[in-house]
Protein backbone atom coordinates (compact mmCIF):
# COMPACT_ATOMS: atom_id res chain seq x y z
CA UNK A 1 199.02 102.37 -100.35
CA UNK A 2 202.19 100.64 -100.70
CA UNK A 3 202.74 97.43 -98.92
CA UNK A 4 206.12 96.16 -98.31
CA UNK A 5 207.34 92.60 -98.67
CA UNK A 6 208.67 92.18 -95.03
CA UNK A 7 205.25 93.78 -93.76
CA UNK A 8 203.36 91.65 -94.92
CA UNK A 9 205.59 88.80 -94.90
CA UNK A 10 205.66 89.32 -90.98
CA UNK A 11 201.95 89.96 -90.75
CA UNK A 12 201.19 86.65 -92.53
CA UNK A 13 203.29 84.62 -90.34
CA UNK A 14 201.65 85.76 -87.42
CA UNK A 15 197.98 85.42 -88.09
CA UNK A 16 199.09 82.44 -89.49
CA UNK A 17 200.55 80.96 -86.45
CA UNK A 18 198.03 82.19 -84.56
CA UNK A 19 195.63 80.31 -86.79
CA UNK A 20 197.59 76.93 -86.14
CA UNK A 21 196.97 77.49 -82.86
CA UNK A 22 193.82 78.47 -82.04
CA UNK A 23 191.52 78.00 -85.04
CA UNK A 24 188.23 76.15 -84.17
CA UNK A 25 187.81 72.46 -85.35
CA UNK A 26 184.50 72.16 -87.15
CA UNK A 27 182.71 68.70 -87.66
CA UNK A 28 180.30 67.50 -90.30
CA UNK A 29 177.82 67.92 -87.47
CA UNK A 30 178.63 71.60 -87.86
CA UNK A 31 178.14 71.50 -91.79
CA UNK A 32 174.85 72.47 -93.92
CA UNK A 33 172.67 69.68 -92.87
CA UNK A 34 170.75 68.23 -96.08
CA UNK A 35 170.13 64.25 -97.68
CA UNK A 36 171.33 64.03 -100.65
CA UNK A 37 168.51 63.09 -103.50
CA UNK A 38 168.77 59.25 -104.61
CA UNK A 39 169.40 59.62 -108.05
CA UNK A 40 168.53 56.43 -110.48
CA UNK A 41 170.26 54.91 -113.07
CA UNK A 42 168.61 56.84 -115.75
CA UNK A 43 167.95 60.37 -114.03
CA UNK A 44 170.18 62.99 -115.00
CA UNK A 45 172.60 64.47 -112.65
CA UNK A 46 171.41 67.91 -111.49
CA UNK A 47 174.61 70.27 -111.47
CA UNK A 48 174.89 73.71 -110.04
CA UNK A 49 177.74 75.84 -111.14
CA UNK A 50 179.08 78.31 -108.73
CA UNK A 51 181.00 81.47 -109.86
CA UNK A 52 180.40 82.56 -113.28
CA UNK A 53 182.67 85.31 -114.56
CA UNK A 54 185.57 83.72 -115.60
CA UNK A 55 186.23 79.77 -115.59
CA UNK A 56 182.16 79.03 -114.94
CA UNK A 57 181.39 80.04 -118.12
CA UNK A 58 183.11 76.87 -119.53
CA UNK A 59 181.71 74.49 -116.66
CA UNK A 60 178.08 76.33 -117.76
CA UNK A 61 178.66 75.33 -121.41
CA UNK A 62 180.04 71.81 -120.92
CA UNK A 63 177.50 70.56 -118.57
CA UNK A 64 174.50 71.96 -120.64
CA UNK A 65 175.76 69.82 -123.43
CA UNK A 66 176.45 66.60 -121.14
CA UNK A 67 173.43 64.13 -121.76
CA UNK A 68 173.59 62.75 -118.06
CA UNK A 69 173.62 65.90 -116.71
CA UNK A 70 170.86 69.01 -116.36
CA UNK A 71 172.04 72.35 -115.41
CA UNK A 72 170.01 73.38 -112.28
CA UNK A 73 171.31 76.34 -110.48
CA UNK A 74 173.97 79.18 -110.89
CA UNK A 75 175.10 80.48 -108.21
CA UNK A 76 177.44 84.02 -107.56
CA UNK A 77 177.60 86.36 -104.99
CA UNK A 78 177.47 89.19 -108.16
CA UNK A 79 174.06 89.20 -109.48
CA UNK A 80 175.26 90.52 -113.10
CA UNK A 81 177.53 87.21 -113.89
CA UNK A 82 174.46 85.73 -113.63
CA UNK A 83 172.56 87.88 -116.01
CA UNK A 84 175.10 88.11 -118.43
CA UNK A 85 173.66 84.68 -119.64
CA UNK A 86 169.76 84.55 -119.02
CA UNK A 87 169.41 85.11 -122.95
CA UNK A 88 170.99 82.14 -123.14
CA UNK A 89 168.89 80.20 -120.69
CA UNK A 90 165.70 81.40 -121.38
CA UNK A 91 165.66 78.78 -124.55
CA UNK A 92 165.94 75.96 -121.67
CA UNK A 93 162.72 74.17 -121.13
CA UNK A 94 163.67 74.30 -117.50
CA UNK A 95 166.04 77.20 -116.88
CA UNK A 96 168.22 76.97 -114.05
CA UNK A 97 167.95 78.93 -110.59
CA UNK A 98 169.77 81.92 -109.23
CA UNK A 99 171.06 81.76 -105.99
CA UNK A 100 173.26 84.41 -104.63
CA UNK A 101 174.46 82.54 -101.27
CA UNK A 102 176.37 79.41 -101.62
CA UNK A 103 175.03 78.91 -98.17
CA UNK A 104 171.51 78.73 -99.49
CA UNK A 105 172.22 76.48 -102.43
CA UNK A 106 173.78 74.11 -100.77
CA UNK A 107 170.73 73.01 -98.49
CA UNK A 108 168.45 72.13 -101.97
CA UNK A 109 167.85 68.58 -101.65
CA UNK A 110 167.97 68.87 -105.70
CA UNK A 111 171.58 69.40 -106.19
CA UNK A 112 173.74 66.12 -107.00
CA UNK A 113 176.51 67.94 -108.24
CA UNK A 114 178.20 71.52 -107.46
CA UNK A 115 181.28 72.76 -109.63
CA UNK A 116 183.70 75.23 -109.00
CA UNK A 117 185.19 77.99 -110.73
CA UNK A 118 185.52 80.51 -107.80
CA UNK A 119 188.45 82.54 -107.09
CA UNK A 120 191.45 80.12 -105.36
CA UNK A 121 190.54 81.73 -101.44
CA UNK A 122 186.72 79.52 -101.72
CA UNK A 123 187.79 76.42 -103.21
CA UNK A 124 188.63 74.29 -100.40
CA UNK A 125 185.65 75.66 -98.29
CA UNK A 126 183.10 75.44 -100.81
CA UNK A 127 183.79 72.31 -101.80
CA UNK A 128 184.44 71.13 -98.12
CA UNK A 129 180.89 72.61 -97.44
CA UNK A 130 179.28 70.60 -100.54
CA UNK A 131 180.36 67.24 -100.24
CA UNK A 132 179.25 67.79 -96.28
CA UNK A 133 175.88 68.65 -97.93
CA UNK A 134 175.89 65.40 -99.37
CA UNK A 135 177.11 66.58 -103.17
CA UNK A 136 179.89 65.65 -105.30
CA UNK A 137 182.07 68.33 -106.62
CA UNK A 138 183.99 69.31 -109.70
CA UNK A 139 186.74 71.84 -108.40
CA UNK A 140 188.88 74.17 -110.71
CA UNK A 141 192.22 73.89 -110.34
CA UNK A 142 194.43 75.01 -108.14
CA UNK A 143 192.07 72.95 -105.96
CA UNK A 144 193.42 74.84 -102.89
CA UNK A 145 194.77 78.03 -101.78
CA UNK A 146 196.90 76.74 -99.37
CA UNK A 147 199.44 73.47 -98.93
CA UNK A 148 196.79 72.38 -95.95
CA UNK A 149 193.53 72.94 -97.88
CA UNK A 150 194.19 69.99 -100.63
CA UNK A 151 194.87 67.34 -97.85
CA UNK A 152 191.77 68.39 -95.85
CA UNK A 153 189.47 68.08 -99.05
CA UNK A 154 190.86 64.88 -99.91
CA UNK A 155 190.37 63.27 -96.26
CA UNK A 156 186.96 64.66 -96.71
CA UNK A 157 186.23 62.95 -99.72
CA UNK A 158 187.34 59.80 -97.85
CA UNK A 159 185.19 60.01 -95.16
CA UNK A 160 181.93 61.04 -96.62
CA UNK A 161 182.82 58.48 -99.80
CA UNK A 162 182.22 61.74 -102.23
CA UNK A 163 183.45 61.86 -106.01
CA UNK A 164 185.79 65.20 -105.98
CA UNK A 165 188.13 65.79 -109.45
CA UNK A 166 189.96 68.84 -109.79
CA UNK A 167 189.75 71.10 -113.09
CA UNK A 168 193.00 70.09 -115.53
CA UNK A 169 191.45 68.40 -118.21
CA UNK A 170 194.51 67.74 -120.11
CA UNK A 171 194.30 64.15 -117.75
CA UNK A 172 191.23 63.17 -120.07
CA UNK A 173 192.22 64.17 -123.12
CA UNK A 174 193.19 60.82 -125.33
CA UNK A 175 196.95 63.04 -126.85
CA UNK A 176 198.27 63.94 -123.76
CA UNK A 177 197.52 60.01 -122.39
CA UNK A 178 199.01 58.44 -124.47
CA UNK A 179 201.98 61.06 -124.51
CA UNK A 180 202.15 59.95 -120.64
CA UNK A 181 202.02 56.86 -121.54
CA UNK A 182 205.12 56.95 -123.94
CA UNK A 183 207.28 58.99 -121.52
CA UNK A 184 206.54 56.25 -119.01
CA UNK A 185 207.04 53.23 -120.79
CA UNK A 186 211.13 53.20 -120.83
CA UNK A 187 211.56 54.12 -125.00
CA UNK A 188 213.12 57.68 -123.70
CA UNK A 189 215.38 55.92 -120.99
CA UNK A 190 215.43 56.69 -117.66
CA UNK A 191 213.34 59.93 -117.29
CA UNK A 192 214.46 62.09 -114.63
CA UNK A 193 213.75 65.72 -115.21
CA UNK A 194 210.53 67.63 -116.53
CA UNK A 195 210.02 70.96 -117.35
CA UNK A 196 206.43 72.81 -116.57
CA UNK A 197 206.21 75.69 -119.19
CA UNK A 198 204.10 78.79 -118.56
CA UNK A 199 205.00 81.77 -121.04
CA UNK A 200 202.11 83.79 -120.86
CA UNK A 201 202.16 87.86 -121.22
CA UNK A 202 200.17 89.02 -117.66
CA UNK A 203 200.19 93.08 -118.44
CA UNK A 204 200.51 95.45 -114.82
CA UNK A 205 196.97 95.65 -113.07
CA UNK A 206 198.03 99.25 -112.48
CA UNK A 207 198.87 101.50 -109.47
CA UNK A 208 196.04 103.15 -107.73
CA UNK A 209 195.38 104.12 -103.98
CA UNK A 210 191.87 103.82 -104.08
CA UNK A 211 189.73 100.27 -103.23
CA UNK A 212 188.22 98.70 -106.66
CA UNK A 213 184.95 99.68 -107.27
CA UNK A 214 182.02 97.27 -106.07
CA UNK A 215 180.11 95.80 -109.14
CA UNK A 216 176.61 96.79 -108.35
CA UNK A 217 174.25 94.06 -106.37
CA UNK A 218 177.29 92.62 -105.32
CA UNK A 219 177.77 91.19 -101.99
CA UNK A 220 181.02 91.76 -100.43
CA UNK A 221 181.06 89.42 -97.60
CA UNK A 222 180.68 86.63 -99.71
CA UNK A 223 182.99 87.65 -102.10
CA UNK A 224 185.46 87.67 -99.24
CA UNK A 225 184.69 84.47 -97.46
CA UNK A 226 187.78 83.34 -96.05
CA UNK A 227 189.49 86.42 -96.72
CA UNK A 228 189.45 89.29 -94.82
CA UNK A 229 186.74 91.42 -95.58
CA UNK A 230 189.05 94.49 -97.20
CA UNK A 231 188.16 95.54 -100.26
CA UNK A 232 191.34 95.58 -102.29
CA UNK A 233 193.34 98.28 -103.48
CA UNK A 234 193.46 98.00 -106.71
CA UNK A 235 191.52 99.53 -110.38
CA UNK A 236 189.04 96.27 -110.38
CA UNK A 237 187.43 93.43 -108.27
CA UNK A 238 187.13 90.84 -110.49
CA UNK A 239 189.49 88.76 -112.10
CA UNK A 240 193.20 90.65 -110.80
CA UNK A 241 192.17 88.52 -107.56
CA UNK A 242 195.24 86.29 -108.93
CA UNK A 243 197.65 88.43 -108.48
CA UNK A 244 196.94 88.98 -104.90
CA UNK A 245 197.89 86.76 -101.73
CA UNK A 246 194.77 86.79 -100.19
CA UNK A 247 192.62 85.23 -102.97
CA UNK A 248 194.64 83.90 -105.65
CA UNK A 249 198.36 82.52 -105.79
CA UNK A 250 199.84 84.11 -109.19
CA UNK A 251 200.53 82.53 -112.42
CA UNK A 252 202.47 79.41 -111.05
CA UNK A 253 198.87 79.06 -109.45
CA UNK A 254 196.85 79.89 -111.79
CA UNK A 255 197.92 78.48 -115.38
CA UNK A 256 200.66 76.98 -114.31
CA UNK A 257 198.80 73.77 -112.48
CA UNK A 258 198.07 72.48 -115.60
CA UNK A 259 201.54 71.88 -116.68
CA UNK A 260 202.47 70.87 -112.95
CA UNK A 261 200.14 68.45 -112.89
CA UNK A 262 201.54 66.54 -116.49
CA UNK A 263 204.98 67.37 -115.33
CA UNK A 264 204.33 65.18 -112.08
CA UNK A 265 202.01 62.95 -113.58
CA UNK A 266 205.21 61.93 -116.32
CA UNK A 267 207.77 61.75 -113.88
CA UNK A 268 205.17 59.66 -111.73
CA UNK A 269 205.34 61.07 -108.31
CA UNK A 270 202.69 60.56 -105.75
CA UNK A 271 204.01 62.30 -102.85
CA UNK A 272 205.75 65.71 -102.19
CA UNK A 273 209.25 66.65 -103.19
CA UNK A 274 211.78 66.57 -100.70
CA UNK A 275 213.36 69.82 -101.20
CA UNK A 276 211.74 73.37 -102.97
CA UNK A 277 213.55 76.53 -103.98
CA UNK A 278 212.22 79.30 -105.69
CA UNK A 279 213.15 82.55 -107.83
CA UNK A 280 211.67 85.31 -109.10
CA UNK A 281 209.81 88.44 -108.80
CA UNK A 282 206.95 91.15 -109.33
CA UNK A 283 209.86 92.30 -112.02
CA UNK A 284 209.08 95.27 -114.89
CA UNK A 285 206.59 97.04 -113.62
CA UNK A 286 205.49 98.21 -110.42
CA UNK A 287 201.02 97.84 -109.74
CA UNK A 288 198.96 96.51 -106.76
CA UNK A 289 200.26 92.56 -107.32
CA UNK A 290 201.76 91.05 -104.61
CA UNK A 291 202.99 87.97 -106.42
CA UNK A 292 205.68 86.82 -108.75
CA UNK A 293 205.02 87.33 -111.90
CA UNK A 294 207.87 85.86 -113.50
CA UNK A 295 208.95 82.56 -110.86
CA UNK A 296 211.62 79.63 -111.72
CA UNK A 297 211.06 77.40 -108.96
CA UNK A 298 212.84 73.92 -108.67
CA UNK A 299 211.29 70.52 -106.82
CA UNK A 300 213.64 67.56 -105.75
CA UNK A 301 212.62 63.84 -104.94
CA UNK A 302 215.32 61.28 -104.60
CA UNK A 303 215.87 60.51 -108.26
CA UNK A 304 213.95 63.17 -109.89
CA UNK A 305 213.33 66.90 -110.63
CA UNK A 306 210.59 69.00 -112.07
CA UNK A 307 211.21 72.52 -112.81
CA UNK A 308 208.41 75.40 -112.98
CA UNK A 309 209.36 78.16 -115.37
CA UNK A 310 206.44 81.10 -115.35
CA UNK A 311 207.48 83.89 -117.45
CA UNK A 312 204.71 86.71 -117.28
CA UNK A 313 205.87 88.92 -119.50
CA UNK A 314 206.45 89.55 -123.50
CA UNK A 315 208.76 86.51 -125.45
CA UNK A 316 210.24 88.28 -127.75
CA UNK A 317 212.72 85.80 -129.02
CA UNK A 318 210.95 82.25 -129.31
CA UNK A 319 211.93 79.55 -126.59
CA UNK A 320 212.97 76.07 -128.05
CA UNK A 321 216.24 75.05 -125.74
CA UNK A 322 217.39 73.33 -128.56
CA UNK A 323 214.37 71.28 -129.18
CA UNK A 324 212.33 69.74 -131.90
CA UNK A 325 208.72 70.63 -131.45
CA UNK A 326 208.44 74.18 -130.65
CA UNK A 327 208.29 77.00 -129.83
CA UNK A 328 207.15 76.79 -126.49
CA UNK A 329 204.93 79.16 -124.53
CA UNK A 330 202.55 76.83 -122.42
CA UNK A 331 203.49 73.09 -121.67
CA UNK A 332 205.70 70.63 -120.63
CA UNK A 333 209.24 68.97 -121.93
CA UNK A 334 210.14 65.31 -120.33
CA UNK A 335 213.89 64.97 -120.43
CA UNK A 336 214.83 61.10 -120.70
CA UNK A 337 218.56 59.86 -121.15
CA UNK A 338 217.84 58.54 -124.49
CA UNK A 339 215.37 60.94 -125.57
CA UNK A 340 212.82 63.75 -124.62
CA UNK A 341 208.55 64.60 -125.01
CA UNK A 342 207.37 68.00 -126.23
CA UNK A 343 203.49 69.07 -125.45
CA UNK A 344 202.95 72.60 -126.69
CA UNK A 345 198.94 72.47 -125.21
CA UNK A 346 196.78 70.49 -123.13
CA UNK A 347 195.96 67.86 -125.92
CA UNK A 348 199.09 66.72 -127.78
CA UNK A 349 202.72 65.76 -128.03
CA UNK A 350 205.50 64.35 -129.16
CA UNK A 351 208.65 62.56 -128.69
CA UNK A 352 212.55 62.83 -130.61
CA UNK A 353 215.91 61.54 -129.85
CA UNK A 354 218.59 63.54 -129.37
CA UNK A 355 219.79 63.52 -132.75
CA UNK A 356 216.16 65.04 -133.72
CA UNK A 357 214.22 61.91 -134.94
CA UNK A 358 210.68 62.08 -134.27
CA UNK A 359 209.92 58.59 -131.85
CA UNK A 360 205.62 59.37 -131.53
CA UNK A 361 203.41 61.91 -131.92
CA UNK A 362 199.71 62.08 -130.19
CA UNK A 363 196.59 64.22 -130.42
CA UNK A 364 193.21 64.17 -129.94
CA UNK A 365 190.18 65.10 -126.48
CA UNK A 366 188.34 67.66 -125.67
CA UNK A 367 187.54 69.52 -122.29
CA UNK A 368 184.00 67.15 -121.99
CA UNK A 369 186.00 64.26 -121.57
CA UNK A 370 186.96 65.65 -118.07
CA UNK A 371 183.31 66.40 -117.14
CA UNK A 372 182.31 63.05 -118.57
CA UNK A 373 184.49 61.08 -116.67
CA UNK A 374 183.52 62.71 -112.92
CA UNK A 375 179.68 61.66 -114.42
CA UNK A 376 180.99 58.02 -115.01
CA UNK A 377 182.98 57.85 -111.08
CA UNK A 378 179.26 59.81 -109.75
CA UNK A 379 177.62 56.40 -111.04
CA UNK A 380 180.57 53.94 -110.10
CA UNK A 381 180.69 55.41 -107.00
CA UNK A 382 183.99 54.44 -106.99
CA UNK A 383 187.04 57.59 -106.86
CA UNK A 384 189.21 55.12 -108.37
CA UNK A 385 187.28 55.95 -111.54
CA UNK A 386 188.81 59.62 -111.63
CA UNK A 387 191.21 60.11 -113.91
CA UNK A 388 192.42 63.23 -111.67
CA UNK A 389 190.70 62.42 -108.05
CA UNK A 390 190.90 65.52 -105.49
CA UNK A 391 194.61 63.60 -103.83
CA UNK A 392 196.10 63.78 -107.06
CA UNK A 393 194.58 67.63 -107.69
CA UNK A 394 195.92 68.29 -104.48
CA UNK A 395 199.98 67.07 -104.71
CA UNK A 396 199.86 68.91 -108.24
CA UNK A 397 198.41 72.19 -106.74
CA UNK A 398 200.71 71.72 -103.43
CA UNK A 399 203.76 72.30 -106.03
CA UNK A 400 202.23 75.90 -106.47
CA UNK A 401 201.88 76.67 -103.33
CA UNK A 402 205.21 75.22 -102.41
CA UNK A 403 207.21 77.09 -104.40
CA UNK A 404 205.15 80.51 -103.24
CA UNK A 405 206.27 79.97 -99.59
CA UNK A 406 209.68 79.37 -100.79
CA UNK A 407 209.84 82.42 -102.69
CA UNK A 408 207.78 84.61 -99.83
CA UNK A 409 210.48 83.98 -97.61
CA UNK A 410 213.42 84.92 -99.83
CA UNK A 411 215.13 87.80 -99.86
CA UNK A 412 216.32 90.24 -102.54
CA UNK A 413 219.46 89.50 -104.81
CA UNK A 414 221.53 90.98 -107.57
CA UNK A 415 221.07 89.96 -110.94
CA UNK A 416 222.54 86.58 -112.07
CA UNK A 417 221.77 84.92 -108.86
CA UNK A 418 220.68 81.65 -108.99
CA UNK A 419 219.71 79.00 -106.55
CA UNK A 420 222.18 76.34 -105.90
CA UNK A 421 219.33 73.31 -105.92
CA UNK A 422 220.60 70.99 -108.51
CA UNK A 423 222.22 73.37 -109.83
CA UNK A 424 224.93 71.27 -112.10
CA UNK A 425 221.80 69.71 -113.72
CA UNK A 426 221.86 70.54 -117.30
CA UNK A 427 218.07 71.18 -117.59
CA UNK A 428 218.11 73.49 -114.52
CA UNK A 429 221.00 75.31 -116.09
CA UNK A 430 219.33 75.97 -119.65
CA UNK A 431 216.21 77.02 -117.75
CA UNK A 432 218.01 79.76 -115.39
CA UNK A 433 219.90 80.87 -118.57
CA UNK A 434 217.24 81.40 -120.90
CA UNK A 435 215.14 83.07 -117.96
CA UNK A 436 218.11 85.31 -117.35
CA UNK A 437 217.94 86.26 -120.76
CA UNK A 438 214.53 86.58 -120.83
CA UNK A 439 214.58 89.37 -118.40
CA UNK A 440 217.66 90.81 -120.15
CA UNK A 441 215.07 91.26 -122.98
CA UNK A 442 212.30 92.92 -121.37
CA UNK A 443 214.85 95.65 -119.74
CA UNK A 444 214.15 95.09 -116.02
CA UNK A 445 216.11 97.12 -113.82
CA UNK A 446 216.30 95.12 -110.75
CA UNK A 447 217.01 98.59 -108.60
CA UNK A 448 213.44 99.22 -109.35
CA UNK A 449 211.90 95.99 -109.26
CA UNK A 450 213.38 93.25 -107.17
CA UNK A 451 214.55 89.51 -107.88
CA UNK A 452 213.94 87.38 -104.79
CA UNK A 453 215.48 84.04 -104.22
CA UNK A 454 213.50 82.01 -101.84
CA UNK A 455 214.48 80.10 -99.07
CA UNK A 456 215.50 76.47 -99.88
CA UNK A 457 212.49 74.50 -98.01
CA UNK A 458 213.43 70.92 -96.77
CA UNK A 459 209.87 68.38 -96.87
CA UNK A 460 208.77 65.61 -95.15
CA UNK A 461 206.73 64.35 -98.03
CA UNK A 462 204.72 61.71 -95.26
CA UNK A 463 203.73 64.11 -93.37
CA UNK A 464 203.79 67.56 -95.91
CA UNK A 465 205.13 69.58 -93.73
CA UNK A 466 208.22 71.09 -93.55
CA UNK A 467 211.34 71.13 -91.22
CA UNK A 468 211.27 75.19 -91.33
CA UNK A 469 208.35 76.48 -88.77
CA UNK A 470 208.14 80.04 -90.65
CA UNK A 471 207.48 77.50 -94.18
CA UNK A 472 204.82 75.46 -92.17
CA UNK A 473 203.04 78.63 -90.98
CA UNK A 474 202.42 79.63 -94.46
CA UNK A 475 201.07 76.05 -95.04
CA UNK A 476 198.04 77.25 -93.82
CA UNK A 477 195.99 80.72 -93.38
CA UNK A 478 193.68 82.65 -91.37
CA UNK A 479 189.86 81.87 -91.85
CA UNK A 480 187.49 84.71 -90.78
CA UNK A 481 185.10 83.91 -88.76
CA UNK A 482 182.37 82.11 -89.96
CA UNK A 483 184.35 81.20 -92.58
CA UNK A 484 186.92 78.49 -90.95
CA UNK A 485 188.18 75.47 -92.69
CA UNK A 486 186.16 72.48 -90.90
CA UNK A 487 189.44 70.01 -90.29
CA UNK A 488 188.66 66.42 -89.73
């Protein structure tokens, strides 16, 4: 079953317009009614993790070893993630519950805490649901699917005074602070430009015709929540979710929110970009994706510019532009006029002037410093205490989605084309060369597979939303029913 781009481009925009204009408002009145427990000062926070095949399996592992905190329920709509670790819990003097609905979990008067590692689609609505249900939330990043979910979490977080940090724990770890802190404090110059690396090999899923097989016990409908309740075409369920529209958001979504997040968080924006272009494509191979899968996508404020460079598939000459250290595959370069900052992972860096003298270097954290810290803001009460609170998870993950809508309403181009977005910048210019010869590399034939270049969006970063009505419909999405993103 092939689906083609203007298809489902045109399908999208209609259900999503129809969406805008007709989708029910739900109220906390309308959400899981529970009181939350009163926890003391010296009772441990009791933490359910929901979704456990992929990204759980850390959130299972770093609560366990928190001291505050006391791992009380699982919960996934596939009974076998679950059992994949009841060896491991059965040493627990108290092991934690199994509970297959989200639904159901989420009316325990014992649950202080729910964390996320779902697929993208559920993020927003599960943790919408929980911090109705009186619980604070740890979300994986993106922490949206959609430019529209992020906001509507964060207002919700406002009004029902709930802790909610997003999943990018390179914001606790002590290298990569005080890396931010050097590229802020002036010793680079003027820092204008920064680069978000992701150069990560994503092999095809494969071309079938057939729906994935169903993992056995597994429920469907809640796998699908939001989504519409199709089971994908495609060889399996589980995980390849990323590289389709309807549950996950592709690799600029996926790994590349880290890197967005410290590329923002250097150049120290707090609000959207003012103007988004995007290009790319599904290039190499042909499966069941519907996303990019190699996506340079460029976002312009006023005085500043961060470029997203997602190259999914094999570097076979090492990337350095030039740079001391390298080689790059997964990170972040801050471009300052008297110098520059290189972090090759989510815990160091370092910083060189252009003739190649090192200025810093940094290292040092570890993933439990980001768990720790939402503990600490749970007992402050106080989301000022988050070193990455749900509005700052949310204008990092908008950048993701921004730069898919840009890039879902492009159109097809020859080879060489390039978008015309700062384009005499010198960054921008090394970037689109080195992707061009990327490409070059990994002989794509662009009859076969084809290189879109997205529309150029224009932003009103007060209100995040754009000038272009097509754009703004794919701000948002259709919510089955039953399923519908309560709006406050």
């Amino acid at each position: 079953m092939t689906i083609h781009r203007r298809d489902l481009l045109e399908r999208t925009l209609a259900l999503a317009a129809a969406s805008l204009a007709g989708m029910p408002r739900l109220g906390a009145a309308e959400a899981p009614a529970t009181t939350p427990r009163r926890v003391g000062p010296n009772d441990k926070l009791r933490v359910a993790v929901v979704g456990t095949n992929g990204r759980g399996g850390e959130h299972i592992s770093q609560w366990l070893a928190h001291p505050e905190t006391e791992l009380a329920a699982i919960c996934d709509c596939d009974p076998a993630a679950f059992g994949k670790y009841e060896k491991r819990f059965a040493s627990l003097q108290r092991p934690p519950q199994y509970e297959k609905d989200i639904r159901k979990l989420l009316e325990r008067k014992d649950i202080d805490l729910v964390s996320i590692a779902s697929p993208n689609h559920w993020h927003a609505l599960m943790a919408i649901w929980a911090m109705q249900a009186g619980k604070d939330v740890y979300v994986e990043k993106p922490c949206s699917h959609t430019v529209e979910e992020g906001r509507v979490i964060t207002q919700w977080a406002r009004k029902l005074g709930k802790m909610c940090q997003m999943g990018a724990q390179s914001r606790s770890m002590t290298g990569m602070r005080e890396t931010i802190d050097f590229v802020r404090s002036g010793k680079l110059g003027a820092v204008k430009v920064a680069h978000a690396l992701c150069y990560k090999r994503r092999p095809s899923i494969g071309l079938v015709d057939t729906p994935a097989p169903l993992p056995p016990g597994l429920d469907f409908d809640l796998w699908a929540g939001p989504a519409p309740a199709e089971v994908p075409i495609r060889q399996r369920l589980h995980y390849d979710w990323h590289w389709d529209k309807r549950t996950g958001n592709g690799d600029i979504g996926n790994q590349n929110p880290h890197e967005l997040d410290k590329a923002r968080w250097g150049l120290g924006k707090a609000e959207f970009p003012r103007r988004v272009v995007s290009l790319g494509g599904r290039l190499g191979y042909r499966d069941n994706g519907d996303v990019a899968n190699s996506q340079v996508t460029i976002f312009q404020w006023d005085d500043a510019l961060l470029i997203s460079d997602v190259r999914g598939l094999e570097i076979k000459t090492p990337v350095t532009f030039g740079l001391q250290g390298g080689p790059l595959a997964v990170g972040n370069i801050w471009w300052g006029t008297e110098g520059y900052a290189v972090s090759t992972n989510y815990q160091s860096g370092a910083a060189f002037d252009y003739d190649g003298h090192e200025l810093g270097k940094w290292s040092g954290g570890s993933s439990q410093a980001h768990f720790a810290n939402l503990v600490t803001a749970i007992k402050s009460r106080n989301h000022a205490d988050l070193v990455l609170d749900i509005e700052e998870g949310h204008l990092s993950s908008a950048l993701a989605h921004l730069g898919n809508v840009s890039w879902t309403l492009g159109t097809a181009v020859p080879a060489g084309t390039r978008p015309t977005l700062s384009a005499n910048d010198a960054a921008v210019k090394k970037t689109l060369e080195s992707f061009e010869a990327h490409l070059a590399e990994n002989g794509v034939d662009f009859a076969d597979t084809k290189l879109f270049l997205g529309r150029e969006l224009e932003i009103d970063p007060q209100a995040e939303r754009a000038v272009d009505g097509a754009a703004n419909a794919l701000f948002t999405k259709e919510y089955r029913k039953g399923y519908e993103l309560p709006r406050v």
